[in-house]
Protein backbone atom coordinates (compact mmCIF):
# COMPACT_ATOMS: atom_id res chain seq x y z
CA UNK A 1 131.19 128.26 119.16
CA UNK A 2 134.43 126.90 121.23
CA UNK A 3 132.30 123.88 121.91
CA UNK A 4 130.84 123.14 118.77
CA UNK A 5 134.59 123.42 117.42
CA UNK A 6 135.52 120.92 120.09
CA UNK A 7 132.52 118.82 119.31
CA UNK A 8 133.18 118.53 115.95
CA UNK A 9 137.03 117.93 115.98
CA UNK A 10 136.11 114.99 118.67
CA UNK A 11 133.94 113.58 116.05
CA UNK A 12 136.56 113.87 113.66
CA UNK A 13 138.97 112.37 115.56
CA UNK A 14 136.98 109.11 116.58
CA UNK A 15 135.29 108.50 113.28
CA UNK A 16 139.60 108.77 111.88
CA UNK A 17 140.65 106.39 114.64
CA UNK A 18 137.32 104.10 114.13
CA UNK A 19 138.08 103.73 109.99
CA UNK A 20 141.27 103.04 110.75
CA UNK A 21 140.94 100.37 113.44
CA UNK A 22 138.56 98.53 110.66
CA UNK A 23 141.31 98.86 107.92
CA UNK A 24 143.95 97.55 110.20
CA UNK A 25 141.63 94.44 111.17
CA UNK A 26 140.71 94.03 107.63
CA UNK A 27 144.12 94.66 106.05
CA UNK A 28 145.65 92.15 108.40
CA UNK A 29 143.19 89.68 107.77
CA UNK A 30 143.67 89.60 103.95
CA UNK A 31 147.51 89.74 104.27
CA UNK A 32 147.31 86.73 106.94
CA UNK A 33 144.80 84.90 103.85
CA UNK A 34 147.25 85.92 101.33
CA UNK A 35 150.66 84.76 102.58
CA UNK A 36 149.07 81.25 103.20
CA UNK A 37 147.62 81.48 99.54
CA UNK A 38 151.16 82.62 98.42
CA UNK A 39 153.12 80.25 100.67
CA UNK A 40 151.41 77.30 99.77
CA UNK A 41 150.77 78.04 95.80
CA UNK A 42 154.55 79.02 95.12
CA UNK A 43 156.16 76.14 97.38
CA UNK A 44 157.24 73.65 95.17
CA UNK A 45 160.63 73.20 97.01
CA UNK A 46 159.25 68.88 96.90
CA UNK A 47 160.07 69.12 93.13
CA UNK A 48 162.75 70.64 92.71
CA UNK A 49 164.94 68.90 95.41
CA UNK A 50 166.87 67.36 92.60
CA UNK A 51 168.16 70.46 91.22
CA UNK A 52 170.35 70.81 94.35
CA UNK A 53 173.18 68.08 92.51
CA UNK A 54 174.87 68.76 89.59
CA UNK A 55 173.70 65.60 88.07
CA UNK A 56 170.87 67.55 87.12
CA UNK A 57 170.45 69.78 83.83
CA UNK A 58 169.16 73.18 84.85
CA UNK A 59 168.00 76.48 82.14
CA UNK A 60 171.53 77.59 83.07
CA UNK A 61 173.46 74.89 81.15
CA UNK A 62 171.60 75.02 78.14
CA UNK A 63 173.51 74.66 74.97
CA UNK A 64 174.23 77.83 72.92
CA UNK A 65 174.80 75.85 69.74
CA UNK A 66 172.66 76.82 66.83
CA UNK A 67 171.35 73.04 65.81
CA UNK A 68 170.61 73.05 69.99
CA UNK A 69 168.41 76.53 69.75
CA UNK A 70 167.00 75.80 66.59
CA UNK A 71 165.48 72.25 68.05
CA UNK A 72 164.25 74.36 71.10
CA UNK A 73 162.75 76.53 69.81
CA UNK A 74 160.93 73.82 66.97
CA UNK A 75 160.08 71.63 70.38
CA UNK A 76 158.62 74.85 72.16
CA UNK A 77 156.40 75.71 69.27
CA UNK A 78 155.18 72.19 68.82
CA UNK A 79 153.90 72.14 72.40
CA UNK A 80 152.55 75.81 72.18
CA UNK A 81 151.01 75.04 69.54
CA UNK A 82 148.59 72.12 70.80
CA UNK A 83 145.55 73.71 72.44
CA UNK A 84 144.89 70.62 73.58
CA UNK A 85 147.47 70.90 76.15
CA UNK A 86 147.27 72.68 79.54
CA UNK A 87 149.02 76.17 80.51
CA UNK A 88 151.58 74.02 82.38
CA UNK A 89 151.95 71.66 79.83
CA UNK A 90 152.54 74.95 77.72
CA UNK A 91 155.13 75.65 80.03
CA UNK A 92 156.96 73.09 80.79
CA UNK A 93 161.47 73.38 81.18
CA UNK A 94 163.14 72.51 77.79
CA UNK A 95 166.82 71.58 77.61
CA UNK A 96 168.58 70.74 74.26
CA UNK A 97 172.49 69.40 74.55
CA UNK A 98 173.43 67.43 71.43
CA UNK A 99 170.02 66.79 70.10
CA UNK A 100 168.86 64.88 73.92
CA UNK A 101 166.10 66.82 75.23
CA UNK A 102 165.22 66.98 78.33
CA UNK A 103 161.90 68.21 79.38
CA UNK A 104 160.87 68.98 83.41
CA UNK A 105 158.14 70.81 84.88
CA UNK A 106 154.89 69.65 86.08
CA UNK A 107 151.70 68.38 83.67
CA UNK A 108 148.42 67.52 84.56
CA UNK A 109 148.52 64.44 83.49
CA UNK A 110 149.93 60.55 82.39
CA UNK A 111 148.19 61.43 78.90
CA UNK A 112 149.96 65.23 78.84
CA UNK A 113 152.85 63.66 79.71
CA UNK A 114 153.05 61.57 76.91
CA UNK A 115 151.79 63.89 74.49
CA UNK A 116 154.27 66.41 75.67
CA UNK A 117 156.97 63.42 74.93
CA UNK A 118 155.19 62.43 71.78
CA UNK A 119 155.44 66.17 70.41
CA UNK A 120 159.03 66.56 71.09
CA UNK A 121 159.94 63.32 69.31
CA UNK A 122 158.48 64.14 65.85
CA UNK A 123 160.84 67.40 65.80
CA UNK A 124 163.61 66.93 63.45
CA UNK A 125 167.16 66.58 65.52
CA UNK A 126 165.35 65.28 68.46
CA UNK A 127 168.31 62.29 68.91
CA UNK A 128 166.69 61.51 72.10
CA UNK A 129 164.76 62.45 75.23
CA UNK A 130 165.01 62.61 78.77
CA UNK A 131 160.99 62.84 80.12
CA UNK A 132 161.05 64.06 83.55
CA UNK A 133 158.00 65.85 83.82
CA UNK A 134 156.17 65.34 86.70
CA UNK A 135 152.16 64.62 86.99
CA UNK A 136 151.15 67.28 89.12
CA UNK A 137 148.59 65.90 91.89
CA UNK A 138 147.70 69.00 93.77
C-alpha cells in the first residue's frame, strides 16, 4: 500500500510539473506574440510628434462655448452618420474655436479625407477648417 501511495503521488507530481512546464512555454509564447502585436498596433508616437508644441490644438483646449459645442457635435454627427466612411474616419479628433475646425486623426484615404472635409463644411457655423488628417498607409 506504502508504495502504491508513493507511486501514485510521483505520478501526481510529474504529470503537475509536466502541465505546467507546457503552460509556461505556451503562456510565454503568446505574451512574447502579443506585446509585439500591442507594441506595434498602438505606436503611433510618428503622428503625433506635433502635439509636443503648443502650436498645436489638442482635445484639451477645446472651446466650451455653446455655438463651439453645438457645431461639434452637428460636425460629429455628419461624419457618423455616413456609412460610407471608415471606423477611423468615424473617429477622427474634432476641435471647434470660433467656428475654425480643426479635424486630426488618421483616414484611409485622399477620398475620406476629403469627404471628411467636405462633411464638415456644409455644417452651419463651420467659418473655416483646418484639415490635418492624415492618410493612414499602414
Amino acid at each position: 500500500m506504502r508504495t502504491l501511495t508513493k507511486l501514485f503521488g510521483f505520478t501526481l507530481l510529474f504529470s503537475s510539473a509536466a502541465a505546467m512546464a507546457v503552460d509556461s512555454v505556451h503562456s510565454s509564447s503568446s505574451i512574447s506574440a502579443m506585446k509585439g502585436v500591442m507594441t506595434k498596433d498602438a505606436d503611433n508616437t510618428d503622428l503625433n510628434t506635433r502635439d509636443k508644441t503648443d502650436e498645436t490644438l489638442t482635445p484639451q483646449k477645446q472651446s466650451n462655448s455653446k455655438a463651439d459645442l453645438e457645431v461639434l457635435a452637428a460636425v460629429r454627427s455628419a461624419i457618423v452618420d455616413d456609412k460610407n466612411l471608415s471606423v477611423a474616419a468615424h473617429n477622427v479628433k474634432i476641435l471647434v474655436a470660433k467656428g475654425v475646425v480643426t479635424l486630426r486623426g488618421p483616414v484611409k484615404t485622399s477620398t475620406e479625407k476629403a469627404r471628411v472635409a467636405e462633411l464638415t463644411h456644409k455644417v452651419p457655423g463651420v467659418v473655416s477648417i483646418d484639415n490635418q488628417l492624415d492618410i493612414d498607409t499602414k
